[in-house]
C-alpha atoms as a PDB file:
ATOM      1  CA  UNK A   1       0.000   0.000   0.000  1.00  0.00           C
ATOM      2  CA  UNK A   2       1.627   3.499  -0.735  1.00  0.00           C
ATOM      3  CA  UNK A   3       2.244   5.416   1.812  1.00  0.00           C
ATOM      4  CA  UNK A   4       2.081   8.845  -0.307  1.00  0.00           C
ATOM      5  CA  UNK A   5      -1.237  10.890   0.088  1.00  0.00           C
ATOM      6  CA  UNK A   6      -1.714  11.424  -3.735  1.00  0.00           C
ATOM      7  CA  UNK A   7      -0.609   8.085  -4.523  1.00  0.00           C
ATOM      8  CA  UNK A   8      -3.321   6.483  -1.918  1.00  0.00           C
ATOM      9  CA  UNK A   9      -5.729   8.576  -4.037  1.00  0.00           C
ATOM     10  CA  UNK A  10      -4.567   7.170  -7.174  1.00  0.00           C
ATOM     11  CA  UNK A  11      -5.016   3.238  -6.139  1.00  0.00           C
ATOM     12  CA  UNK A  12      -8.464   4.288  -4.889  1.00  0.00           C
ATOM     13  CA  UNK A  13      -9.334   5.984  -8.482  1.00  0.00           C
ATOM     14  CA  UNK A  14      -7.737   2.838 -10.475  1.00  0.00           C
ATOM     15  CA  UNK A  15      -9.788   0.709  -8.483  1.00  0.00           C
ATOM     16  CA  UNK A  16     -13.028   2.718  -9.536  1.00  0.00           C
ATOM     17  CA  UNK A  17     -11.978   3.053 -12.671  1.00  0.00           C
ATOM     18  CA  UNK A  18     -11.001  -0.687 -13.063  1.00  0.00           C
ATOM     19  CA  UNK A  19     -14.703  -1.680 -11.990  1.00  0.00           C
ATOM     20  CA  UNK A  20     -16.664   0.751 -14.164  1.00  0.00           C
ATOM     21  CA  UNK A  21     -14.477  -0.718 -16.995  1.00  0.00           C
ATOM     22  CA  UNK A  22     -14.852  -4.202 -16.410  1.00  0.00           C
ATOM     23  CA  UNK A  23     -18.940  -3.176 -16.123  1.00  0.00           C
ATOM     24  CA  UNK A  24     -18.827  -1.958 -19.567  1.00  0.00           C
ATOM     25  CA  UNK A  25     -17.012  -4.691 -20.572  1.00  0.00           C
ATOM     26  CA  UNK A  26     -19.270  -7.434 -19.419  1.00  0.00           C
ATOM     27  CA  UNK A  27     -22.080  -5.283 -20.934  1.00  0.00           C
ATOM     28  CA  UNK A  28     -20.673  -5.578 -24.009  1.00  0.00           C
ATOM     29  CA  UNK A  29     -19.862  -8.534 -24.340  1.00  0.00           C
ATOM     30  CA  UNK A  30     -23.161  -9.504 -23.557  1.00  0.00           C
ATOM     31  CA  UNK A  31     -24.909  -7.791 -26.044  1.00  0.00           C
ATOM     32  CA  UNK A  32     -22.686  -9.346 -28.429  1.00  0.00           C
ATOM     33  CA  UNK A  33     -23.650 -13.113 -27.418  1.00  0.00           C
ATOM     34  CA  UNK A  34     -27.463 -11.847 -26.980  1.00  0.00           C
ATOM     35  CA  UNK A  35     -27.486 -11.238 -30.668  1.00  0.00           C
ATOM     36  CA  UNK A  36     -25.735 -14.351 -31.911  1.00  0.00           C
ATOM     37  CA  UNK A  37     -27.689 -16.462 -29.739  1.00  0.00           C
ATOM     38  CA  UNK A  38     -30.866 -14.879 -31.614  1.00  0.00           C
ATOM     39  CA  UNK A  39     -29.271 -15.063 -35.109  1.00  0.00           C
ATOM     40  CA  UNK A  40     -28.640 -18.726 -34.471  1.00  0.00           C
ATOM     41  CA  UNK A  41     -31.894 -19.667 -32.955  1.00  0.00           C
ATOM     42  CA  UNK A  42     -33.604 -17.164 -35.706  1.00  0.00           C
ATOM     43  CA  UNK A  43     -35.034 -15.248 -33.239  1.00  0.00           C
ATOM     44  CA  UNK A  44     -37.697 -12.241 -34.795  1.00  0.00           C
ATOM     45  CA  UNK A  45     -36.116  -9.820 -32.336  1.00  0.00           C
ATOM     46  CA  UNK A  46     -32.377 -10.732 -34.236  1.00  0.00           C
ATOM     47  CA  UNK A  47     -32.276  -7.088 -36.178  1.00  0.00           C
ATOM     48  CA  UNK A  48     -33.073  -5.411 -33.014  1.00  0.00           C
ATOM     49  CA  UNK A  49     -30.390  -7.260 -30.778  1.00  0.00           C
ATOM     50  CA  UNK A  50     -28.270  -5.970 -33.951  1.00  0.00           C
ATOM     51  CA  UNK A  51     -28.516  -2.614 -33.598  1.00  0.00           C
ATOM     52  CA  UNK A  52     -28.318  -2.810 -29.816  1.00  0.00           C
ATOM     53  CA  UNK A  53     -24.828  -4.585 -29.868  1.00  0.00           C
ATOM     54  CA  UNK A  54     -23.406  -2.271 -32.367  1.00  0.00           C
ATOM     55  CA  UNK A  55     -24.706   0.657 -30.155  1.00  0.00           C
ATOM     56  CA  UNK A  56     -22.579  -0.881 -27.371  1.00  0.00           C
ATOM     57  CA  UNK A  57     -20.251  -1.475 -29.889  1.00  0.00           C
ATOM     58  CA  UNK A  58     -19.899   1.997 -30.766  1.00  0.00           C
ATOM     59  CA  UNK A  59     -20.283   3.332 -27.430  1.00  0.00           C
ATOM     60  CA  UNK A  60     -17.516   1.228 -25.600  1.00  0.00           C
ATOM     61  CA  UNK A  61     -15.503   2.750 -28.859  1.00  0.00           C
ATOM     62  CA  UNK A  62     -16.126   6.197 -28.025  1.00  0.00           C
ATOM     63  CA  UNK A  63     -14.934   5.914 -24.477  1.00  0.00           C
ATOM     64  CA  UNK A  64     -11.670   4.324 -24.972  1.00  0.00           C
ATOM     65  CA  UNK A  65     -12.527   0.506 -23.523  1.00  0.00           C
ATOM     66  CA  UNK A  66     -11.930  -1.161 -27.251  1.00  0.00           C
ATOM     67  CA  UNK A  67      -9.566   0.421 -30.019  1.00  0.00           C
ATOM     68  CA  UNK A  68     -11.217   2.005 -33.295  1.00  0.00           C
ATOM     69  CA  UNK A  69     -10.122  -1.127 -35.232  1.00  0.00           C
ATOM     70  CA  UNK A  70     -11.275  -3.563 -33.216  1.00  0.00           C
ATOM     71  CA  UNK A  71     -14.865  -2.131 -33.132  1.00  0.00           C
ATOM     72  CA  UNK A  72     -15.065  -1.974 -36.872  1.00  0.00           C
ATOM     73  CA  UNK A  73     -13.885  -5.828 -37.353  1.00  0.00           C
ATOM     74  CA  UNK A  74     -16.791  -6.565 -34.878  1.00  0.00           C
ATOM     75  CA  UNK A  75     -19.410  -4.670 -36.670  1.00  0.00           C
ATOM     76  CA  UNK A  76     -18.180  -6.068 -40.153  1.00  0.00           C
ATOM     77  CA  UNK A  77     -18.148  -9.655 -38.420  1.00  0.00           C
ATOM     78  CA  UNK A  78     -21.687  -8.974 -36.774  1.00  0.00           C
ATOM     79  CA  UNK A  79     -23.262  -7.292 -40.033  1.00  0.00           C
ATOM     80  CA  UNK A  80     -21.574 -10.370 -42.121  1.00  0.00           C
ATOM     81  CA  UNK A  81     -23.493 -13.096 -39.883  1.00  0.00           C
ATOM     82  CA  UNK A  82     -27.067 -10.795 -40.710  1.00  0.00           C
ATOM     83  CA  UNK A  83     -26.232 -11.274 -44.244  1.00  0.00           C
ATOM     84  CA  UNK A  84     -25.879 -15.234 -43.856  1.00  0.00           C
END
């Protein structure tokens, strides 16, 4: 444990930080099985799951959890199992 005042501060901000993160992870992640689960099953609700994980998608993009390329090739990937 640091013993320095700011540096107490800092492990206590990671640790938020770290959690909120691994939130919007999970999240994510989740919407992405959601909507392959549907597309396999042939679920009605399939386009809307779409458009939901690509909104997290885009969204976990925006705030620095995934890179820029990354999100693309998952969109691509996700928009290339619709077309099947």
């Amino acid at each position: 444990m640091p013993q320095i005042k700011s540096a107490i501060k800092r492990v206590k901000t990671q640790a938020e930080a770290n959690a909120k993160n691994a939130s919007q992870l999970s999240a994510l992640r989740t919407a992405i099985k959601k909507y392959k689960n549907a597309q396999a099953a042939g679920a009605e609700n399939a386009p809307e799951l779409l458009k939901a994980a690509i909104s997290a998608i885009d969204k976990a993009e925006t705030k620095g959890l995934i890179h820029a390329n990354k999100a693309n090739r998952d969109k691509s990937r996700l928009s290339q199992l619709a077309n099947k």
